[in-house]
N, C-alpha and C. Protein backbone atom coordinates (compact mmCIF):
# COMPACT_ATOMS: atom_id res chain seq x y z
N UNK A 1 25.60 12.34 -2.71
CA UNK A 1 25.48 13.60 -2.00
C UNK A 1 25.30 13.28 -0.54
N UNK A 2 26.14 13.72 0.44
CA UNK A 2 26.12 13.58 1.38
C UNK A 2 26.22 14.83 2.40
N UNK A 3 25.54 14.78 3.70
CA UNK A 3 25.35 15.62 4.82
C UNK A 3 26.52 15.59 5.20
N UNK A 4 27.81 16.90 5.67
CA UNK A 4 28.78 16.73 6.18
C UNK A 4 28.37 17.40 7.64
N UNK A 5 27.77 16.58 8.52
CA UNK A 5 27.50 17.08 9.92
C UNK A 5 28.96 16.82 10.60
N UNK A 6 29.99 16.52 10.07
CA UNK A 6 30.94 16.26 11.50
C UNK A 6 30.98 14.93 12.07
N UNK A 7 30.57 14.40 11.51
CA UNK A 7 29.90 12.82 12.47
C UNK A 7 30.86 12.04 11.17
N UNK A 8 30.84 10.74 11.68
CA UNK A 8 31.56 9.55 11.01
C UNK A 8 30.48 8.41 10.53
N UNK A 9 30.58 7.86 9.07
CA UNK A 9 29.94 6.50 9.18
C UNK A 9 29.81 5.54 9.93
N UNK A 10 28.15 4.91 9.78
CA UNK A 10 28.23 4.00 10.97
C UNK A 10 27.85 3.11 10.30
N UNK A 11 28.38 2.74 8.87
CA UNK A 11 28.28 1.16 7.98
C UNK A 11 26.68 1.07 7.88
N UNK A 12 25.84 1.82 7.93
CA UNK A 12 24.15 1.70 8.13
C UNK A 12 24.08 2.30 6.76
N UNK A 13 24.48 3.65 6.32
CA UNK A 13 24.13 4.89 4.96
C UNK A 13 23.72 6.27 6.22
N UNK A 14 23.81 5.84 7.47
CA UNK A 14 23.60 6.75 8.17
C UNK A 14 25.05 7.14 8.60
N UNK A 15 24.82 8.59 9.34
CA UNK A 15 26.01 9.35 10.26
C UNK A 15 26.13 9.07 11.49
N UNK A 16 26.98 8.98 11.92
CA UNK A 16 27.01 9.12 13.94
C UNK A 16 27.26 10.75 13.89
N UNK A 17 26.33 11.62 14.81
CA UNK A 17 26.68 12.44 15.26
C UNK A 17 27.87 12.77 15.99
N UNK A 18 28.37 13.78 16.68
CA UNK A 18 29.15 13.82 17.32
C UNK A 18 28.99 13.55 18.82
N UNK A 19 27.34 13.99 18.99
CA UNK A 19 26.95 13.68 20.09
C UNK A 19 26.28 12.03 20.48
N UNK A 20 26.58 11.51 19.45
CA UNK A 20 26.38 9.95 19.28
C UNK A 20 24.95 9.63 18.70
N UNK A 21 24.17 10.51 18.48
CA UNK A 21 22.86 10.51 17.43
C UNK A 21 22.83 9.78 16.30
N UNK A 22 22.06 8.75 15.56
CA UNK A 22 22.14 8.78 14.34
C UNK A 22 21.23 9.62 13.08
N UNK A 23 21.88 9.88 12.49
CA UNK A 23 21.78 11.04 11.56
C UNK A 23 21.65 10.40 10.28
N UNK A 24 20.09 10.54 9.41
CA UNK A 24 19.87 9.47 8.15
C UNK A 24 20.04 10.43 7.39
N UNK A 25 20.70 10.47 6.24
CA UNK A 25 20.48 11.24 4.89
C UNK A 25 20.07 10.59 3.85
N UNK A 26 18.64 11.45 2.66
CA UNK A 26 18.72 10.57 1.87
C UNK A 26 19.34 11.23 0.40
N UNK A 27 19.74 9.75 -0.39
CA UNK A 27 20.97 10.43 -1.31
C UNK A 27 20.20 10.60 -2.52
N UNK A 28 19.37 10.59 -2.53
CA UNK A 28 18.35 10.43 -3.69
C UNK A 28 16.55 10.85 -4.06
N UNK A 29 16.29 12.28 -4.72
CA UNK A 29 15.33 12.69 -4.55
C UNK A 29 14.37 11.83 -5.56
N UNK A 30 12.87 12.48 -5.75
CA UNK A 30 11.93 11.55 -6.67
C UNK A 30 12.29 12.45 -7.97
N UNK A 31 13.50 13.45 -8.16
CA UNK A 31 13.89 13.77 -9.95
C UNK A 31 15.37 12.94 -9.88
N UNK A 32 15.95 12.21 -9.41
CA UNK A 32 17.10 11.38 -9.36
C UNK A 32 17.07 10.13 -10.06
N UNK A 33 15.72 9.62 -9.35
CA UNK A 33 15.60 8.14 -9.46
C UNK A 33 14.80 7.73 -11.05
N UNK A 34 13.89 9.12 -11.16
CA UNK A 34 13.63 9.11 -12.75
C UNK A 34 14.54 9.39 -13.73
N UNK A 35 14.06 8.94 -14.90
CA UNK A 35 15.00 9.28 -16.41
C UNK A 35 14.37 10.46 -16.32
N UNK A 36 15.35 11.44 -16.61
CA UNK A 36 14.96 13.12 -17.33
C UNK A 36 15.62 13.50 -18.53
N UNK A 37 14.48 14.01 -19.49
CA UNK A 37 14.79 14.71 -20.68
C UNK A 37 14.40 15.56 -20.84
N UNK A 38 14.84 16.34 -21.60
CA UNK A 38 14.60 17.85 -22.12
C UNK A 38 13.66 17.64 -23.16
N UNK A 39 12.52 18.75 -23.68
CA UNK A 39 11.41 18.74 -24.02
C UNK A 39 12.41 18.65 -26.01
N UNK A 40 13.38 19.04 -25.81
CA UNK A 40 13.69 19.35 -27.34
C UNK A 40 14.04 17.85 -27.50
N UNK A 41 14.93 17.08 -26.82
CA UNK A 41 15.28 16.21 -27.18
C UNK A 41 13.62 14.62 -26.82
N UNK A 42 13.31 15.00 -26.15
CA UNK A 42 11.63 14.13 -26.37
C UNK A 42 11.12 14.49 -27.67
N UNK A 43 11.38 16.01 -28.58
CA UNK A 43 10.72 16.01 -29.36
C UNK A 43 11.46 15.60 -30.51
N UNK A 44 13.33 15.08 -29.77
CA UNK A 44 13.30 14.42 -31.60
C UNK A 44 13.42 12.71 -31.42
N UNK A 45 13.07 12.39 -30.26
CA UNK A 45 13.42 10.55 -30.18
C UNK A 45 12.01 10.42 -29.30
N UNK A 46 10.87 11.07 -29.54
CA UNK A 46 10.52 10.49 -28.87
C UNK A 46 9.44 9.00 -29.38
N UNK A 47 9.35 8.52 -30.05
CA UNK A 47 9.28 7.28 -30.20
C UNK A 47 10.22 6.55 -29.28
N UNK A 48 11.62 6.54 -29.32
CA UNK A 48 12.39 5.69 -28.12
C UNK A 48 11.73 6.05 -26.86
N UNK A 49 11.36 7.09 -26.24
CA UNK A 49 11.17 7.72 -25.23
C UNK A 49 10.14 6.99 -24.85
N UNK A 50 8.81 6.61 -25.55
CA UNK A 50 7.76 6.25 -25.55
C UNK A 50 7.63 4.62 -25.00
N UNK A 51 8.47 4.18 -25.47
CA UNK A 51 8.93 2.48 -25.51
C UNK A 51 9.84 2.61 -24.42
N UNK A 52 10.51 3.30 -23.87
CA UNK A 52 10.89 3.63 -22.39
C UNK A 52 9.97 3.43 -21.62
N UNK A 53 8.81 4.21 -21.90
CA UNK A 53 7.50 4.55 -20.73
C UNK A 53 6.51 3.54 -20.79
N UNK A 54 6.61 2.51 -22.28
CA UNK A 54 5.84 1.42 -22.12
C UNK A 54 6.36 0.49 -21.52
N UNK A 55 7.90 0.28 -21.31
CA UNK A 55 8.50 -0.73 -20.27
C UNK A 55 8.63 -0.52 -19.03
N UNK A 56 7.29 0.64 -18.59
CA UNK A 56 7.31 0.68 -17.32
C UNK A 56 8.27 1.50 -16.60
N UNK A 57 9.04 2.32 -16.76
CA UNK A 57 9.65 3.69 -16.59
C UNK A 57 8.79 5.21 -16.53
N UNK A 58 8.90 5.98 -15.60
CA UNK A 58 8.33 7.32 -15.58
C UNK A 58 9.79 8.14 -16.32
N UNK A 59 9.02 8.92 -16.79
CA UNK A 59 10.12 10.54 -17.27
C UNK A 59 9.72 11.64 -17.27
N UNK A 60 11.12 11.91 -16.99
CA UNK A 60 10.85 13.51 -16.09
C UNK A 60 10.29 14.79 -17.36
N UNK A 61 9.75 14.91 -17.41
CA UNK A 61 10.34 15.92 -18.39
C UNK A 61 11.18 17.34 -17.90
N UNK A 62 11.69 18.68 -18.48
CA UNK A 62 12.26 19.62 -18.23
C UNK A 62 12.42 20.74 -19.57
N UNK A 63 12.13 21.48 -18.88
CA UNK A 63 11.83 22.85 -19.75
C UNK A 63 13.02 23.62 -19.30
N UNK A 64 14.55 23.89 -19.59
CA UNK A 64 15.35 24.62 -19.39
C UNK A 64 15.84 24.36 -17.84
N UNK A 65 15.73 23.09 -17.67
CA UNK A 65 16.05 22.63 -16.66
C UNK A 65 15.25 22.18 -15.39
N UNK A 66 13.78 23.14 -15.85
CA UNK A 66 12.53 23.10 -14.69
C UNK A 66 12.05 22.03 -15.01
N UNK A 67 11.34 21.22 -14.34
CA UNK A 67 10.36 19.97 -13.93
C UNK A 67 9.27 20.50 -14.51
N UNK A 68 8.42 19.92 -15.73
CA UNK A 68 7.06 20.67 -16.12
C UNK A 68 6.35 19.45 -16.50
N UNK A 69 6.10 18.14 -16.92
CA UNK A 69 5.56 16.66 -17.00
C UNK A 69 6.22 16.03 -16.69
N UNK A 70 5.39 14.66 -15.82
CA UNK A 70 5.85 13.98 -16.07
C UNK A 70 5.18 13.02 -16.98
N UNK A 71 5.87 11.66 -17.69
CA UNK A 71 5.14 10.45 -18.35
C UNK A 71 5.75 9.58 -17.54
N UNK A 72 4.46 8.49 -17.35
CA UNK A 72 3.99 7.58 -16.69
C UNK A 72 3.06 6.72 -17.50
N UNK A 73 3.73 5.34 -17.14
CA UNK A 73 2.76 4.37 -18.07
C UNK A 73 1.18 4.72 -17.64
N UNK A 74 0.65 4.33 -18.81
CA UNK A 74 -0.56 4.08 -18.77
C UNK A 74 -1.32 2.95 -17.86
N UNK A 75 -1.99 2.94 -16.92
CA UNK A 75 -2.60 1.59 -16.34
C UNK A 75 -3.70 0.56 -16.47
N UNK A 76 -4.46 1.93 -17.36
CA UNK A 76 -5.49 1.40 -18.25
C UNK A 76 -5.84 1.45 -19.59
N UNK A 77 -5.45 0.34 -20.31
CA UNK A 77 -5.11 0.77 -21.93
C UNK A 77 -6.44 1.41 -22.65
N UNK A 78 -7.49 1.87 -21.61
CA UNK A 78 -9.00 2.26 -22.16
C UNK A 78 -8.46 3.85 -22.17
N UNK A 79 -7.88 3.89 -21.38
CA UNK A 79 -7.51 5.29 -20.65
C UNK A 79 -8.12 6.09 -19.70
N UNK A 80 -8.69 4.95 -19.09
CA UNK A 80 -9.40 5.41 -17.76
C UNK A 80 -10.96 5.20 -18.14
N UNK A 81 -11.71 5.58 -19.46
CA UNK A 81 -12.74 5.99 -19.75
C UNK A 81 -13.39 4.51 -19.58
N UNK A 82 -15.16 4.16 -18.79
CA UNK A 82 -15.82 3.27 -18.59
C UNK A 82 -16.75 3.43 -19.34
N UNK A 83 -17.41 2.45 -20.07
CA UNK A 83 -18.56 2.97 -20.75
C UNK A 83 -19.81 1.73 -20.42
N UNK A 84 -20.79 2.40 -19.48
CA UNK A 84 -21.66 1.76 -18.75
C UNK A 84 -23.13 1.59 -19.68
N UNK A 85 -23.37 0.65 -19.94
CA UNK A 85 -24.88 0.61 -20.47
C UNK A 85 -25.71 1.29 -19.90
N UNK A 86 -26.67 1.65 -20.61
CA UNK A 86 -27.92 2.91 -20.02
C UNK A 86 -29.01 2.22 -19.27
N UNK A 87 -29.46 2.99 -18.32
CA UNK A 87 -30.13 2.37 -16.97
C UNK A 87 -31.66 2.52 -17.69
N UNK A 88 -32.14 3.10 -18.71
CA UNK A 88 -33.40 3.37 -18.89
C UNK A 88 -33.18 3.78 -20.23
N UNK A 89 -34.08 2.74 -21.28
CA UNK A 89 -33.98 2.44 -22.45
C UNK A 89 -34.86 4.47 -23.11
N UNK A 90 -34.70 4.34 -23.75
CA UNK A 90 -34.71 5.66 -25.15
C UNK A 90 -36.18 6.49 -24.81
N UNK A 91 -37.38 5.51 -25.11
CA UNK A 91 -38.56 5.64 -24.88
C UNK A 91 -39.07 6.35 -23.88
N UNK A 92 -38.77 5.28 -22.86
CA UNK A 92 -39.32 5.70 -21.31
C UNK A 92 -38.67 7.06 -20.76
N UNK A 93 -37.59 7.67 -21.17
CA UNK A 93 -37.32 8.72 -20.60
C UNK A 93 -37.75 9.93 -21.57
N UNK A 94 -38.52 9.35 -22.55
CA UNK A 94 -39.39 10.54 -23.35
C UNK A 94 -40.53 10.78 -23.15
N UNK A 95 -41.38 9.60 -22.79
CA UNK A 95 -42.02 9.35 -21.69
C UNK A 95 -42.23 10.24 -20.30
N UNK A 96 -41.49 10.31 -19.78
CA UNK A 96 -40.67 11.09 -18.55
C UNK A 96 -40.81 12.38 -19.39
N UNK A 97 -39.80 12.84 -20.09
CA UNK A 97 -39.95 14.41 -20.34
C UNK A 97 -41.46 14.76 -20.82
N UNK A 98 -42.10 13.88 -21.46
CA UNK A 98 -43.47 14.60 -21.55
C UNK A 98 -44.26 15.19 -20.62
N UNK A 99 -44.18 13.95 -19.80
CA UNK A 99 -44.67 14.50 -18.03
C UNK A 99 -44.91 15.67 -17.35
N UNK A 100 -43.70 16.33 -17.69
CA UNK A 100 -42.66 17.38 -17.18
C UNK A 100 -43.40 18.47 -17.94
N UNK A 101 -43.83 19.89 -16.88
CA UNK A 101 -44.77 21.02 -17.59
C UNK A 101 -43.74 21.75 -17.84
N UNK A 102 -43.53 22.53 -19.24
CA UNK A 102 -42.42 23.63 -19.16
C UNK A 102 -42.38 24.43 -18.34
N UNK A 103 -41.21 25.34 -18.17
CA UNK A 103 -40.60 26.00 -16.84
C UNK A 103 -41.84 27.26 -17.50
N UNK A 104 -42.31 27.90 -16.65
CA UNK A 104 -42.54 29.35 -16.75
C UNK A 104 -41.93 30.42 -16.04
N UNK A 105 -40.81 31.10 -16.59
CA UNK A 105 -40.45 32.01 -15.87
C UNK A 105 -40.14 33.25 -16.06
N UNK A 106 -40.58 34.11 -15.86
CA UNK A 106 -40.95 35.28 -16.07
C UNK A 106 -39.24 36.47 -17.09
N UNK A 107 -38.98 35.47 -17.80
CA UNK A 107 -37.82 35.60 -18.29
C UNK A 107 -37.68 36.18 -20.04
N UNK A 108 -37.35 37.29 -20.64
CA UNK A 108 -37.39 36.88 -22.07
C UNK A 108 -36.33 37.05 -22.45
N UNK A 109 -35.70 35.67 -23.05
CA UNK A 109 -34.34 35.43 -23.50
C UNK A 109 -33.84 36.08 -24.42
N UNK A 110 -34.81 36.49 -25.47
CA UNK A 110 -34.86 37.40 -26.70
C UNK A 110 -33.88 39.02 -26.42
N UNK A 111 -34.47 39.57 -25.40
CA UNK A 111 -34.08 41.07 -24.72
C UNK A 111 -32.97 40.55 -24.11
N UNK A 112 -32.63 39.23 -23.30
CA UNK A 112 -31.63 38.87 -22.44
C UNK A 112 -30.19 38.71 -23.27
N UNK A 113 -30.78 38.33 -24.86
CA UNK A 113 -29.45 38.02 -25.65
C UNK A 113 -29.31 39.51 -26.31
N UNK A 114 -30.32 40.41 -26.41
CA UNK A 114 -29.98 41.43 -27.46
C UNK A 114 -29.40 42.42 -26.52
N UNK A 115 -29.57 42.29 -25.11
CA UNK A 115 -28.51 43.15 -24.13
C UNK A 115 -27.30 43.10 -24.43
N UNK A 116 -27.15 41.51 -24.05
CA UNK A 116 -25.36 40.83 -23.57
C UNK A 116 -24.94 41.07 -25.04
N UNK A 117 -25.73 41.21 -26.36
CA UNK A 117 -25.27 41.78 -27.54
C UNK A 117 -24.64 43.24 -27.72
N UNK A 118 -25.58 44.22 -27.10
CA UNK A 118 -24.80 45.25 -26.84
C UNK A 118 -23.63 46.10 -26.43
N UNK A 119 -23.43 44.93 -25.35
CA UNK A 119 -22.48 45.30 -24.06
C UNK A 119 -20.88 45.07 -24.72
């Protein structure tokens, strides 16, 4: 796909203007350079599809022609999720809540739920 400004190749992938400018076009958007499939046909290969995206390929997906997912390898085979040991063992933070005086607040949840029951 190319810009027809009037201008001539200048052996670069660019145009010469007429006014001697160079003029870059690019021939290739970010739904070009991906594989695109249609959501019907992902839903009958997609095992192949999948082994596409594990060799490191993105795909487009398309809903009647519209752009609606994409797939993209995974980078972390955890799937992102970290799971950090606990900073303060079981005890001591029961410990801690004992401490702690209940809230008093002039609130009764009882009437508060049998309202929002009404409504």
């Amino acid at each position: 796909m190319a810009l027809d400004t009037g201008g001539v190749s200048d052996g670069t992938g660019g145009l010469e203007s007429p006014e001697g400018t160079l003029v870059f076009v690019t021939t290739t958007g970010y739904d070009a350079v991906m594989k695109q499939v249609g959501i019907a046909d992902l839903k009958a290969h997609l095992s192949g599809h999948l082994r596409t995206v594990k060799k490191g390929e993105t795909l487009l997906v398309l809903d009647r022609g519209t752009p609606v997912a994409r797939l993209v390898p995974a980078a972390d085979p955890r799937g992102g999720f970290v799971t950090r040991p606990p900073t303060r063992d079981l005890q001591s933070l029961k410990r801690m809540l004992k401490r702690l005086r209940p809230l008093d607040l002039p609130v009764d949840s009882l009437s508060i739920l049998v309202e929002d029951r009404r409504r």
